[in-house]
Protein backbone atom coordinates (compact mmCIF):
# COMPACT_ATOMS: atom_id res chain seq x y z
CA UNK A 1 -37.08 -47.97 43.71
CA UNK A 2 -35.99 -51.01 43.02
CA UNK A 3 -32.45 -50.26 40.35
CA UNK A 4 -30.20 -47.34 40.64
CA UNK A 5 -28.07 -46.65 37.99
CA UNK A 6 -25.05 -44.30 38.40
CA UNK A 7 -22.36 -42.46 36.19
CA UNK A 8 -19.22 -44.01 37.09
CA UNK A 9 -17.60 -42.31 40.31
CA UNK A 10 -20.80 -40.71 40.97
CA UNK A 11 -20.36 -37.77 37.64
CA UNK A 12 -22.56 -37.61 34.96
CA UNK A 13 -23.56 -34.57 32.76
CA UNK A 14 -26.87 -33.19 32.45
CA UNK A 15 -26.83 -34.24 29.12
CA UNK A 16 -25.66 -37.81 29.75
CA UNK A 17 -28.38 -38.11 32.21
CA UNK A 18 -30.92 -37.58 29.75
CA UNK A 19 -29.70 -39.74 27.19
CA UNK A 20 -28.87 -42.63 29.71
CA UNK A 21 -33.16 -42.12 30.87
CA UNK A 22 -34.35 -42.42 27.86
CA UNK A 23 -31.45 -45.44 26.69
CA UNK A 24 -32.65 -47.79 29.55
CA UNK A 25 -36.52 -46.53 29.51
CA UNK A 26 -35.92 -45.25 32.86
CA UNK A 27 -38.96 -43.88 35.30
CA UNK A 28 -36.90 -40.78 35.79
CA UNK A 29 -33.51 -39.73 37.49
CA UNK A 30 -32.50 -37.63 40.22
CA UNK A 31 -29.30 -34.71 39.48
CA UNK A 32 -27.40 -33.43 42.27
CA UNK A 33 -25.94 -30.25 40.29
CA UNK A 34 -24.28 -27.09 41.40
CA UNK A 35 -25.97 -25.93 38.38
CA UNK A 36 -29.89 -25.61 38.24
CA UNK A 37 -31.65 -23.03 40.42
CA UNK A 38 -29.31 -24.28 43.89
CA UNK A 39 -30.39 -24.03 47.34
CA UNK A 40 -28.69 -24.50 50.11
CA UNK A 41 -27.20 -22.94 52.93
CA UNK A 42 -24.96 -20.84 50.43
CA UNK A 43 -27.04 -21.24 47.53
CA UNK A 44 -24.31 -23.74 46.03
CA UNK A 45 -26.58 -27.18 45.56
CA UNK A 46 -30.02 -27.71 43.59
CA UNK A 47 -31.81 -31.40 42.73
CA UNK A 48 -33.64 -31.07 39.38
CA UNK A 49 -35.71 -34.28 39.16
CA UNK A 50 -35.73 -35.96 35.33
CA UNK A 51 -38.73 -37.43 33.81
CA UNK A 52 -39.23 -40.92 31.72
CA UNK A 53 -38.27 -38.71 28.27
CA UNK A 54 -34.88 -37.61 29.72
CA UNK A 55 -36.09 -34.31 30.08
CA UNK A 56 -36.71 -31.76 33.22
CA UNK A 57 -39.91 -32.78 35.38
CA UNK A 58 -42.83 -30.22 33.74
CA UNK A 59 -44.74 -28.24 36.50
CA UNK A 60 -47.13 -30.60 37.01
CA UNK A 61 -44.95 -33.12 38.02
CA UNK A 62 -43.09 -31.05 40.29
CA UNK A 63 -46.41 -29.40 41.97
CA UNK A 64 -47.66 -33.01 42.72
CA UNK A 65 -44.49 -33.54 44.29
CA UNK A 66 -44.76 -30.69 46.43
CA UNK A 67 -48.49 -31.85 47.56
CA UNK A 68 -47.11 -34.97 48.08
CA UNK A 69 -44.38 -34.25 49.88
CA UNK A 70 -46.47 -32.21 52.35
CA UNK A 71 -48.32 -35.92 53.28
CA UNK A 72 -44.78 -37.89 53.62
CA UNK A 73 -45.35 -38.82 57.60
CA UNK A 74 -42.14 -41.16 57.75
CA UNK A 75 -39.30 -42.07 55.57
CA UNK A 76 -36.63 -45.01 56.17
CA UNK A 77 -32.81 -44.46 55.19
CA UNK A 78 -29.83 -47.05 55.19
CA UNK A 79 -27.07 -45.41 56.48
CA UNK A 80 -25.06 -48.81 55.83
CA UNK A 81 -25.01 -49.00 52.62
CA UNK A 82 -21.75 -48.58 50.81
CA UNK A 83 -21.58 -48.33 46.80
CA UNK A 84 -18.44 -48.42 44.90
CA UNK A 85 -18.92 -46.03 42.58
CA UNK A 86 -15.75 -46.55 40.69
CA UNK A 87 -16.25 -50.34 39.50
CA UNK A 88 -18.06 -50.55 36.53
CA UNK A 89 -20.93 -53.47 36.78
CA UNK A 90 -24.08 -54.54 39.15
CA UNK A 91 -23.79 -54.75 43.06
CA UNK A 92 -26.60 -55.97 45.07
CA UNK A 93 -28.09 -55.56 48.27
CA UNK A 94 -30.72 -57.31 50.63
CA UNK A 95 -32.24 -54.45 52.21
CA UNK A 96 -35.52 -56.07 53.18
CA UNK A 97 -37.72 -54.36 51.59
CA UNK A 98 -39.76 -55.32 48.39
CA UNK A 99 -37.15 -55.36 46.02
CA UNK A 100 -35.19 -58.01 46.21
CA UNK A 101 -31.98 -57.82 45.74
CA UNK A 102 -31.66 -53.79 45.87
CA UNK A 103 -29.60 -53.40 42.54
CA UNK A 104 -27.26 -50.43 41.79
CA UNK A 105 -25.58 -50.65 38.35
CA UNK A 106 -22.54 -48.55 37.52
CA UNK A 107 -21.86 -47.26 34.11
CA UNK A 108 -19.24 -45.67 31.76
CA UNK A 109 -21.61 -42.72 31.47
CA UNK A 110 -18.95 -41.68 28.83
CA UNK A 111 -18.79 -44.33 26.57
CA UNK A 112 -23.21 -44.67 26.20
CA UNK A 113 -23.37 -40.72 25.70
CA UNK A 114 -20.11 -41.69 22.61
CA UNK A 115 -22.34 -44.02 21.36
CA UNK A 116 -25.39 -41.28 20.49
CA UNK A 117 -23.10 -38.73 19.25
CA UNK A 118 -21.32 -41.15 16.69
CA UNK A 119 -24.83 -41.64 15.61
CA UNK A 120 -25.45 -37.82 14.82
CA UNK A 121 -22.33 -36.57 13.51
CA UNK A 122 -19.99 -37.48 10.62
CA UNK A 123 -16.95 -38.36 13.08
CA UNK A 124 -14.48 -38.42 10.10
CA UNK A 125 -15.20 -35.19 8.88
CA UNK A 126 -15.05 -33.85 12.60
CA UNK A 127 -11.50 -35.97 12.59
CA UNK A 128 -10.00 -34.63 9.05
CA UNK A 129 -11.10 -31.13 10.69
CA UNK A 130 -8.43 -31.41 13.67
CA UNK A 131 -5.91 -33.77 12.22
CA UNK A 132 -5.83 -33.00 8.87
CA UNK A 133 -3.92 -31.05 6.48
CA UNK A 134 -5.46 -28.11 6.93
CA UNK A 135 -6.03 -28.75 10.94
CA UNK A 136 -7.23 -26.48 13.10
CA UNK A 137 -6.20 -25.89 16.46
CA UNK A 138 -9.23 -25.83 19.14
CA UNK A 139 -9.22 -24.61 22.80
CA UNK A 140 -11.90 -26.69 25.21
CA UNK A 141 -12.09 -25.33 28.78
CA UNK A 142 -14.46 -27.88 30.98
CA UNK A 143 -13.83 -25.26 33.78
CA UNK A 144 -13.41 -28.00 36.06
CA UNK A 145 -16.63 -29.37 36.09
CA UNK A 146 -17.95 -32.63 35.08
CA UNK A 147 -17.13 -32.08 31.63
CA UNK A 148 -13.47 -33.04 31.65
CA UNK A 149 -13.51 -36.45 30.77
CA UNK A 150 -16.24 -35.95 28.22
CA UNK A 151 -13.83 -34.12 26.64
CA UNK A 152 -10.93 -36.01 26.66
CA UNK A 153 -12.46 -38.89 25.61
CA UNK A 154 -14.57 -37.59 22.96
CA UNK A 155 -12.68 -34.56 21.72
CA UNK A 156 -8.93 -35.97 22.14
CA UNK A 157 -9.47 -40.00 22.38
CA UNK A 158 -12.32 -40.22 19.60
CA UNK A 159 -11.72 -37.15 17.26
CA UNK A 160 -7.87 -36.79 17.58
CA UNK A 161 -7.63 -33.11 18.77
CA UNK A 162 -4.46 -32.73 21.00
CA UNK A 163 -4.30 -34.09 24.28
CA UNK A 164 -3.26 -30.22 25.62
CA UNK A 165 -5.96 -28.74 23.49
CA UNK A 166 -8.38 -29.41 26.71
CA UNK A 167 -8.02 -27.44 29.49
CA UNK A 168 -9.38 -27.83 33.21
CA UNK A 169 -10.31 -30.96 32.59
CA UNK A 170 -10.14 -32.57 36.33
CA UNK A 171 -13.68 -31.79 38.12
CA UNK A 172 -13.28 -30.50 41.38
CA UNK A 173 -16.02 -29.51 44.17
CA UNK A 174 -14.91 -25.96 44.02
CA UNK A 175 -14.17 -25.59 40.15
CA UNK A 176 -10.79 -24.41 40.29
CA UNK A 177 -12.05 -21.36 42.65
CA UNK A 178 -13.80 -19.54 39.59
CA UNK A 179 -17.89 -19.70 38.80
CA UNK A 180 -18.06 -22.58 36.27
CA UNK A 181 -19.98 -19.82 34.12
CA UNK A 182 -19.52 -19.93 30.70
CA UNK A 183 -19.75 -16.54 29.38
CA UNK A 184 -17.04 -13.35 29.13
CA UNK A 185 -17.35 -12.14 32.64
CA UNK A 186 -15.88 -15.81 34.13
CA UNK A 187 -14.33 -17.46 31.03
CA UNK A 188 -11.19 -15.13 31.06
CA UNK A 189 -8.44 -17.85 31.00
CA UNK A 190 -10.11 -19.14 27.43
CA UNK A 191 -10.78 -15.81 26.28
CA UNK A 192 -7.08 -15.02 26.78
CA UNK A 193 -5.90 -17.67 24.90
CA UNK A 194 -7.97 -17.04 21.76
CA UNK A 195 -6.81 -13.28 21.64
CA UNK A 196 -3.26 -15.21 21.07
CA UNK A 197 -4.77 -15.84 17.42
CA UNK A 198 -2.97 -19.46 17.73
CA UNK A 199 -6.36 -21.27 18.10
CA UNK A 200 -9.50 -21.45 15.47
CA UNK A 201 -11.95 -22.44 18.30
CA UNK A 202 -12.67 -22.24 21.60
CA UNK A 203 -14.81 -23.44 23.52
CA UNK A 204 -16.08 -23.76 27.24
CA UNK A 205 -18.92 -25.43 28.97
CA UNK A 206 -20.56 -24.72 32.79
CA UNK A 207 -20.88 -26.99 35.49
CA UNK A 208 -23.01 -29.98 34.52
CA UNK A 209 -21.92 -29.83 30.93
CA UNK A 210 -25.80 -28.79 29.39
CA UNK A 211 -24.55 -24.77 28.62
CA UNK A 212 -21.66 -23.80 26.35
CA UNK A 213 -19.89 -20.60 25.05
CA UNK A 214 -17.90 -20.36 21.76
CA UNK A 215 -14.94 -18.56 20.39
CA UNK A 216 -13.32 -18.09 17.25
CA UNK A 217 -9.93 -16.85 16.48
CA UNK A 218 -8.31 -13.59 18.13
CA UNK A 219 -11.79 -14.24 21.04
CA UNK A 220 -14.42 -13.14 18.36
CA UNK A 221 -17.43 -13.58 20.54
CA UNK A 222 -20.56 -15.77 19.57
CA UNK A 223 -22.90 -14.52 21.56
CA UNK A 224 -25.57 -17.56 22.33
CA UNK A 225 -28.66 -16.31 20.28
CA UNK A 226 -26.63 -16.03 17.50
CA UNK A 227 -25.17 -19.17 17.95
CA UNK A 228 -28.39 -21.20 17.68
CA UNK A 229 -29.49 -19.34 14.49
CA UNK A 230 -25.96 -20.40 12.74
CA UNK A 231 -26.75 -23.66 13.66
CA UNK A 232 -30.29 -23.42 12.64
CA UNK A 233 -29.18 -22.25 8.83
CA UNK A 234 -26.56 -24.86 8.65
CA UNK A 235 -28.19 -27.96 9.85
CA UNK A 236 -27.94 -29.52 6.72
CA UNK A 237 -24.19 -30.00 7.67
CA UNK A 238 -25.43 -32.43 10.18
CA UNK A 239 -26.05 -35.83 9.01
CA UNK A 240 -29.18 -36.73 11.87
CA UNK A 241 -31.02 -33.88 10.35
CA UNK A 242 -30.38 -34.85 6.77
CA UNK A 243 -32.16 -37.66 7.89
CA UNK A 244 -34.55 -36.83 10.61
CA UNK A 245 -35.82 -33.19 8.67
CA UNK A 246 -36.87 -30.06 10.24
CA UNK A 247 -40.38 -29.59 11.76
CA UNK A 248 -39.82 -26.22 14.03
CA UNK A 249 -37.86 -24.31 16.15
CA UNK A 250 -38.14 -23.25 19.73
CA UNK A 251 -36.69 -19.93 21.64
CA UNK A 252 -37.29 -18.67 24.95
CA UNK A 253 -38.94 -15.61 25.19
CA UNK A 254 -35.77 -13.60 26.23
CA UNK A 255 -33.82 -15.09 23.87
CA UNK A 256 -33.26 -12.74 20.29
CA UNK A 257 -35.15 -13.10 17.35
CA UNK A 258 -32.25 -13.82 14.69
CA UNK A 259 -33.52 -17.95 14.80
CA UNK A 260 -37.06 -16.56 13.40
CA UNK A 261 -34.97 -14.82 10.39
CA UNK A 262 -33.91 -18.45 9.91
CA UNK A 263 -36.72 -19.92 10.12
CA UNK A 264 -38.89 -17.86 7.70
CA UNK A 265 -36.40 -18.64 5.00
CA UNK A 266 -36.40 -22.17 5.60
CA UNK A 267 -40.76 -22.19 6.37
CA UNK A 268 -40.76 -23.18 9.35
CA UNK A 269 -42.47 -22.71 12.40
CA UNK A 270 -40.98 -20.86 15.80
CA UNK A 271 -42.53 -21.76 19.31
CA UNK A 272 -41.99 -18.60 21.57
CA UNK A 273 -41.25 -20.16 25.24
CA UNK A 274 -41.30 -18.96 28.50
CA UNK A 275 -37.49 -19.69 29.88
CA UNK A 276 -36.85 -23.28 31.36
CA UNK A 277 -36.12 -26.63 29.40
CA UNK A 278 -39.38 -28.59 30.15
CA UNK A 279 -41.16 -26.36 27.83
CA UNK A 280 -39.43 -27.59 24.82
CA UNK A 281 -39.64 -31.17 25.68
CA UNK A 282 -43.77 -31.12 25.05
CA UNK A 283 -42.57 -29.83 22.12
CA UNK A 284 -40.07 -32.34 20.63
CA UNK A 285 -42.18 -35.65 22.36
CA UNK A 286 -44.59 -34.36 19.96
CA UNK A 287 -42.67 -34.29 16.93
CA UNK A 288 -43.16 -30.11 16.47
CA UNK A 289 -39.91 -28.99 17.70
CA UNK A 290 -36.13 -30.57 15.77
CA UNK A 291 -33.58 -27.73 17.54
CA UNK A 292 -34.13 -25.22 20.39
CA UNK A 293 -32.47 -22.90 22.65
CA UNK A 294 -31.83 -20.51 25.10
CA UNK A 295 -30.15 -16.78 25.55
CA UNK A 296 -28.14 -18.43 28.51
CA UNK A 297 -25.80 -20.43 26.38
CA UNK A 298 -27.86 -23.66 26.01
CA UNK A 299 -28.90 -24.95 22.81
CA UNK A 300 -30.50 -28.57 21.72
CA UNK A 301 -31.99 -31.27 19.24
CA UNK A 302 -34.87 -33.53 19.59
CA UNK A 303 -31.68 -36.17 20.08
CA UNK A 304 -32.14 -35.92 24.32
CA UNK A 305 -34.85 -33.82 25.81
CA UNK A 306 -32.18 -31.64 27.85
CA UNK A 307 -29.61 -28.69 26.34
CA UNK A 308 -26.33 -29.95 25.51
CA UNK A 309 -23.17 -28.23 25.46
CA UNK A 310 -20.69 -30.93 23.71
CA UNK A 311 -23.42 -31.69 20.78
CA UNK A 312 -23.69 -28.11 20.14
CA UNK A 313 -20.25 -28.04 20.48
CA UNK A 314 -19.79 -30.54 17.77
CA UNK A 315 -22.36 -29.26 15.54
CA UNK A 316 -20.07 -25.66 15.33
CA UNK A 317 -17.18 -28.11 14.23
CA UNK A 318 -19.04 -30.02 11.70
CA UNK A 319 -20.19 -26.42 10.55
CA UNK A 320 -16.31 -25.47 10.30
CA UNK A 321 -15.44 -28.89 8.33
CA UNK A 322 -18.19 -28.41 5.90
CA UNK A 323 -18.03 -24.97 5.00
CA UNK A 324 -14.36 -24.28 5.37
CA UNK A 325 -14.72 -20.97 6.69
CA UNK A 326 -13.30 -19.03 10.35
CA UNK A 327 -16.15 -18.71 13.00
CA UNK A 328 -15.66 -15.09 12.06
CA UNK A 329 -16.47 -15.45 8.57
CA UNK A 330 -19.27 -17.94 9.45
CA UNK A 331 -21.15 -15.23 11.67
CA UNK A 332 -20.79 -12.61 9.72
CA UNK A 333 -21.84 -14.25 6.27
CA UNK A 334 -25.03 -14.99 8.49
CA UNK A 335 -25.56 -11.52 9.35
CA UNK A 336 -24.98 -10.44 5.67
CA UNK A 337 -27.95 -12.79 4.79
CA UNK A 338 -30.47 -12.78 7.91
CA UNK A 339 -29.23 -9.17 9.46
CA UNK A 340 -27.92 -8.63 13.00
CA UNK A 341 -29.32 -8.58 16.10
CA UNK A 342 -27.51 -6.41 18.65
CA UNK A 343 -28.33 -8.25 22.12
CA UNK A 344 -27.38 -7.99 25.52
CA UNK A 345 -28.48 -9.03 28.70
CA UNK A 346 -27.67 -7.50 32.49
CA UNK A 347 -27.84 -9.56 35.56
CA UNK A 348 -28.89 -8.14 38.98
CA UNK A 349 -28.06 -10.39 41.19
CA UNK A 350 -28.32 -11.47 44.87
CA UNK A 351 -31.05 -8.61 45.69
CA UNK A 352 -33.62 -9.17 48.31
CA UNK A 353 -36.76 -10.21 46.96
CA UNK A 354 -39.28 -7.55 48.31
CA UNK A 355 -37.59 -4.85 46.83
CA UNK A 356 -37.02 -6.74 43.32
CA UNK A 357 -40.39 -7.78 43.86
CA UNK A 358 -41.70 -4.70 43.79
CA UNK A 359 -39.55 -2.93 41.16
CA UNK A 360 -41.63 -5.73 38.56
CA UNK A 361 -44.83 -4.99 39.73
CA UNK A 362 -44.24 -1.20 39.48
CA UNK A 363 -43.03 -1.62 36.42
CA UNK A 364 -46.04 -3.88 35.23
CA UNK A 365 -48.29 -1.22 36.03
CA UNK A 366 -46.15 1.08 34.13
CA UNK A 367 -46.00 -0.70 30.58
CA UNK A 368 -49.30 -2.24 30.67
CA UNK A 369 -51.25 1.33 31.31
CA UNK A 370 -52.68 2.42 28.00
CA UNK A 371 -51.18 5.60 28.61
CA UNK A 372 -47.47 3.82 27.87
CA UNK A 373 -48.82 2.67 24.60
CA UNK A 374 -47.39 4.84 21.76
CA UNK A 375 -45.11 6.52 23.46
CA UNK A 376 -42.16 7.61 22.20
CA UNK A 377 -38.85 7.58 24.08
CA UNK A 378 -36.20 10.15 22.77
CA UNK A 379 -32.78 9.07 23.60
CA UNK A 380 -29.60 11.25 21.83
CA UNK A 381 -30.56 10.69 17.77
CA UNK A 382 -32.38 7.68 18.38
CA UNK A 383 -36.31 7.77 19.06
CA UNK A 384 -38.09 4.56 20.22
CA UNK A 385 -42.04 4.29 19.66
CA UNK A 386 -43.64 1.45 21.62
CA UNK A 387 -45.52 -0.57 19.40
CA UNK A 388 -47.04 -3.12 21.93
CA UNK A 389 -46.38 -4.23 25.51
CA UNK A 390 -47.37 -7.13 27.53
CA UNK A 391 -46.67 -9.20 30.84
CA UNK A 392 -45.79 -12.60 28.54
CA UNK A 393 -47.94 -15.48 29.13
CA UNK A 394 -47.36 -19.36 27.03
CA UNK A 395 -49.86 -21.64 25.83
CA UNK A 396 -48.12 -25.03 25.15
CA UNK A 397 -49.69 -25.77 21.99
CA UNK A 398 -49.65 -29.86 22.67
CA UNK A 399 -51.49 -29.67 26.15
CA UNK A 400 -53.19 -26.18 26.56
CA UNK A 401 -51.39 -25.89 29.30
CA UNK A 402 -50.86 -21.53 30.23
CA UNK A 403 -48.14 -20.24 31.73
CA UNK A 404 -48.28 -16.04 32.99
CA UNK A 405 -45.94 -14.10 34.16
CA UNK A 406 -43.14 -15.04 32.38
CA UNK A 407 -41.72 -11.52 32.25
CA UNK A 408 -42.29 -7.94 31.09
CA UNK A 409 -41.76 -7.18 27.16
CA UNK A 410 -41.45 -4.05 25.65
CA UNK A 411 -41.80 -3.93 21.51
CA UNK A 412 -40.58 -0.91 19.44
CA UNK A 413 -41.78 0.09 15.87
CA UNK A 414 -38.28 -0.95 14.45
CA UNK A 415 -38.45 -4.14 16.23
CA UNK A 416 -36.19 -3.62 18.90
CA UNK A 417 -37.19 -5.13 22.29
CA UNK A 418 -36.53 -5.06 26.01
CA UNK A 419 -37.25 -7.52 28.40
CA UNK A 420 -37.06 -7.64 32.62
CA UNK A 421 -37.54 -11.12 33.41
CA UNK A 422 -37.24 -11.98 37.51
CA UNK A 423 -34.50 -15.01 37.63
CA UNK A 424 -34.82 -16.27 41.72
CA UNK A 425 -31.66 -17.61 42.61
CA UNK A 426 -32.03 -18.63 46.13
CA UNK A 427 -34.81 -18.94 48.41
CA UNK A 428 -32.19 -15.75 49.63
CA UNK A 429 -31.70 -14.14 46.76
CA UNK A 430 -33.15 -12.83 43.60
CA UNK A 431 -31.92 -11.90 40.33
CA UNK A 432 -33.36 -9.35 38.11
CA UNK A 433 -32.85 -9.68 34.34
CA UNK A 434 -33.06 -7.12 30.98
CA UNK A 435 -32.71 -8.01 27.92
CA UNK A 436 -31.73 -5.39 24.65
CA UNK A 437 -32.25 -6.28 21.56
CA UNK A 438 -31.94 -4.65 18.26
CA UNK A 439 -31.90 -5.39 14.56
CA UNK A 440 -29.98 -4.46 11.83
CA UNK A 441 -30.32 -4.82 8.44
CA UNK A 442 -27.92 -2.96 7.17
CA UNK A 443 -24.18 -4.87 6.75
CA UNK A 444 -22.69 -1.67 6.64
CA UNK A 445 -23.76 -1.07 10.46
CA UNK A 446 -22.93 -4.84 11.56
CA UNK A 447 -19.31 -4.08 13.25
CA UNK A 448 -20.40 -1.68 16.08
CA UNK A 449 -20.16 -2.72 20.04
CA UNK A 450 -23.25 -3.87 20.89
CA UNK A 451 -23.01 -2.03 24.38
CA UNK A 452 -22.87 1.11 22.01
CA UNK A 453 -25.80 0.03 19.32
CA UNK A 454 -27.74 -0.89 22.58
CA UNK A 455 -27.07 2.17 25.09
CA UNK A 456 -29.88 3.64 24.33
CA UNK A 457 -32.38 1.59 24.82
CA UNK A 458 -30.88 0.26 28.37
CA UNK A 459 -30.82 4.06 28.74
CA UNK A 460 -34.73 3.51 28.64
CA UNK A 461 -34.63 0.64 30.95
CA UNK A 462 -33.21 2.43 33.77
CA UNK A 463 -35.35 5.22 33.06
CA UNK A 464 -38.26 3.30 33.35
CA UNK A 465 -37.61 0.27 35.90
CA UNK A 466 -35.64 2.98 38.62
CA UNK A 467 -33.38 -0.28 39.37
CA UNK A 468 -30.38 2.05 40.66
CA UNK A 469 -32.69 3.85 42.50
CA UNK A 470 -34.52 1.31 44.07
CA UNK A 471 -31.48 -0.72 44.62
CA UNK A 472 -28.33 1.15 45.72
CA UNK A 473 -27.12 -0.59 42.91
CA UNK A 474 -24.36 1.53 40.50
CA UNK A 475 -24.70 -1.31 37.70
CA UNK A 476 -25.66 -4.92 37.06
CA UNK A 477 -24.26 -7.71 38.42
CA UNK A 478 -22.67 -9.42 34.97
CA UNK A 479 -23.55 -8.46 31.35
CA UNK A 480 -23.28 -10.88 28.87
């Protein structure tokens, strides 16, 4: 390596990273994040490697790695060398190797990510939205992550929202004391505010700023599948996709089905992912994919080959300025149209990985017996007939590459799904996921708890998977 180049005082967000790669026609980059799959002594540090497109390292990369990395028989270090990584500009260093000079290059990581958004978005509309005469007020919790000056810069500086509209806006190595999670269970100070009904918008983003959550006013929830079908039927509000068009979607597997609503109405096609960035990024070098997402509060364009929370961010206020409507009134117009999709999903955490092990394998055996097909599940009024089942396996389209194993789906007659999906969190730890999912058509039915709409069929899961049993475990970890 002969050029490092570094986010000024060593913090950069996931998303910055990518765009910064693919800016300079990088070979890759290296992220230090409290964020992606950590390891550790106490689980709290991961290294996800970046590829030439900006976007995660695909599995072939990282399994030649590995072998490689099983060969290494020496490496060198330089414990002398000392970076300022608060002056912007070049600094060199002799350290006798075959680069000469050693360059490392530090950057307003800030300013280059500005420079792509003002190339998406219609900044004045964005502007007139929270200065204008019909303003409204927004909420932005960077939970102390990397995200603060992002923020300020872009969402106070640039776009003129208030300077106290951001909150948590100073990154510190223990975020404040609370998980950097954006989602119900650890975004309480936001949600607290919005039930004040004195803000329009809220927003907060996790730890490397790639994941988001939003809230409207009085802490109406967006959940995040919902959230990337809204944006899917309104990206006409976006300039870059006036321009650029539409060529497909992309969902994890986990993830609900209200973007394929979408995107039959607007014909076109849906690519059904097993869960982890690098799957969409075969799909958008190729020029199939123009927006994808995830069920864990990450959603993305073909603009950077990772998730980003501020763009999607920004694409829910350009929504706002264009259609002149509450978040409220913005969801639930969708649902009118497209239906709802009750979802939820419960987190098992930190369980030791025989036993959760085991609980998927059981359960494998269970679903995929051709005695479980057709069966009917009778739970209170409701009745649930399997339709299919399978252990979900991905062929990338582009390379042929397969994936198995991806996780367990069930698929009722009336479409509803569940999902168990094994998450590892540690080389510790595991963490055991299901998904509930159900549609509704009706807009009469589209103001009911989804915990209650739901019950049932998680009724079914625990029925079926033993978890409780098997664990010791009264409930899940988080539900979101």
């Amino acid at each position: 390596i002969g050029r490092l180049v570094i986010g000024q005082n060593g913090i950069l967000s996931t998303p910055a990273v990518s765009c910064i790669i693919r800016k300079i026609k990088a070979a890759g980059g290296i992220i230090l994040t409290a964020s992606h799959s950590p390891g550790g002594p106490g689980g709290e540090f991961g290294v996800k490697f970046e590829v030439a497109n900006g976007g995660p390292a695909p599995d072939i990369v990282s399994d030649k790695i590995y072998q490689i990395s099983k060969t290494l028989e020496e490496y060198a270090i330089c414990p002398d060398l000392r970076v300022d990584l608060s002056r912007l500009g070049r600094q060199e260093f002799d350290l006798e190797n075959k680069f000469k000079p050693f360059r490392v290059e530090i950057v307003d990581s800030v300013d280059i990510y500005l420079s792509l958004l003002r190339s998406i978005f219609d900044f004045n509309a964005i502007r007139n939205l929270l200065t204008g005469p019909n303003q409204i007020k927004i909420r932005i919790d960077a939970m102390n992550g990397v995200m603060g000056p992002y923020v300020r810069r872009i969402l106070c500086d640039e776009l003129g929202a208030p300077a106290n509209s951001a909150i948590n806006c100073v990154p510190l190595e223990d975020f404040g004391g609370q998980p950097p999670d954006p989602n119900l269970t650890y975004a309480t100070a936001l949600l607290e505010a919005m039930r004040g009904g004195e803000y329009g918008f809220g927003a907060a983003f996790d730890a490397d700023g790639d994941r988001y959550m939003i809230l409207g006013q009085n802490g109406f929830f967006v959940n995040a599948s919902d959230s990337l079908a809204v944006i899917a039927a309104n990206l006409s509000c976006i300039p870059y996709f006036c321009q650029m068009g539409v060529r497909g979607f992309g969902r994890s597997m986990p993830t609900s089905t209200a973007l394929d609503k979408v995107a039959k109405v607007m014909k076109v096609p849906v690519y059904e992912t097993p869960a982890g960035w690098r799957y969409f990024s075969n799909l958008m070098d190729s020029g199939r994919c123009s927006l994808c997402g995830e069920e864990s509060f990450g959603t993305g364009s073909d603009h950077l080959r990772e998730k980003d929370g501020l763009w999607a961010v920004l694409v829910w206020l350009s929504i706002l300025a264009a259609r002149k409507q509450t978040v409220e009134e913005i969801v639930r117009d969708h649902w009118t149209k497209f239906g709802r999709h009750y979802y939820c999903r419960f987190d098992y955490e930190a369980l030791e990985p025989r036993t959760a092990y085991f609980i998927m394998r059981d359960l494998e055996a269970l679903i995929t017996d051709k005695s479980f097909s057709h069966q009917q599940f009778a739970v209170g009024n409701n009745i649930y007939s399997v339709e299919r089942t399978d252990s979900f396996e991905y062929v990338d389209p582009v390379d042929g590459t397969v994936t198995k194993r991806q996780g367990l789906r069930i698929i009722f007659s009336d479409a509803s799904r569940l999902i168990f999906r094994m998450s590892a969190s540690s080389h510790v730890r595991a963490t055991l996921r299901i998904y509930a999912e159900s549609y509704e058509k009706d807009p009469s039915q589209h103001n009911k708890e989804p915990q209650a709409v739901l019950s049932p069929l998680i009724a079914i899961a625990l029925k079926i998977s033993q978890i409780h049993e098997r664990t010791g475990r009264k409930g899940p970890t988080v539900i979101t």
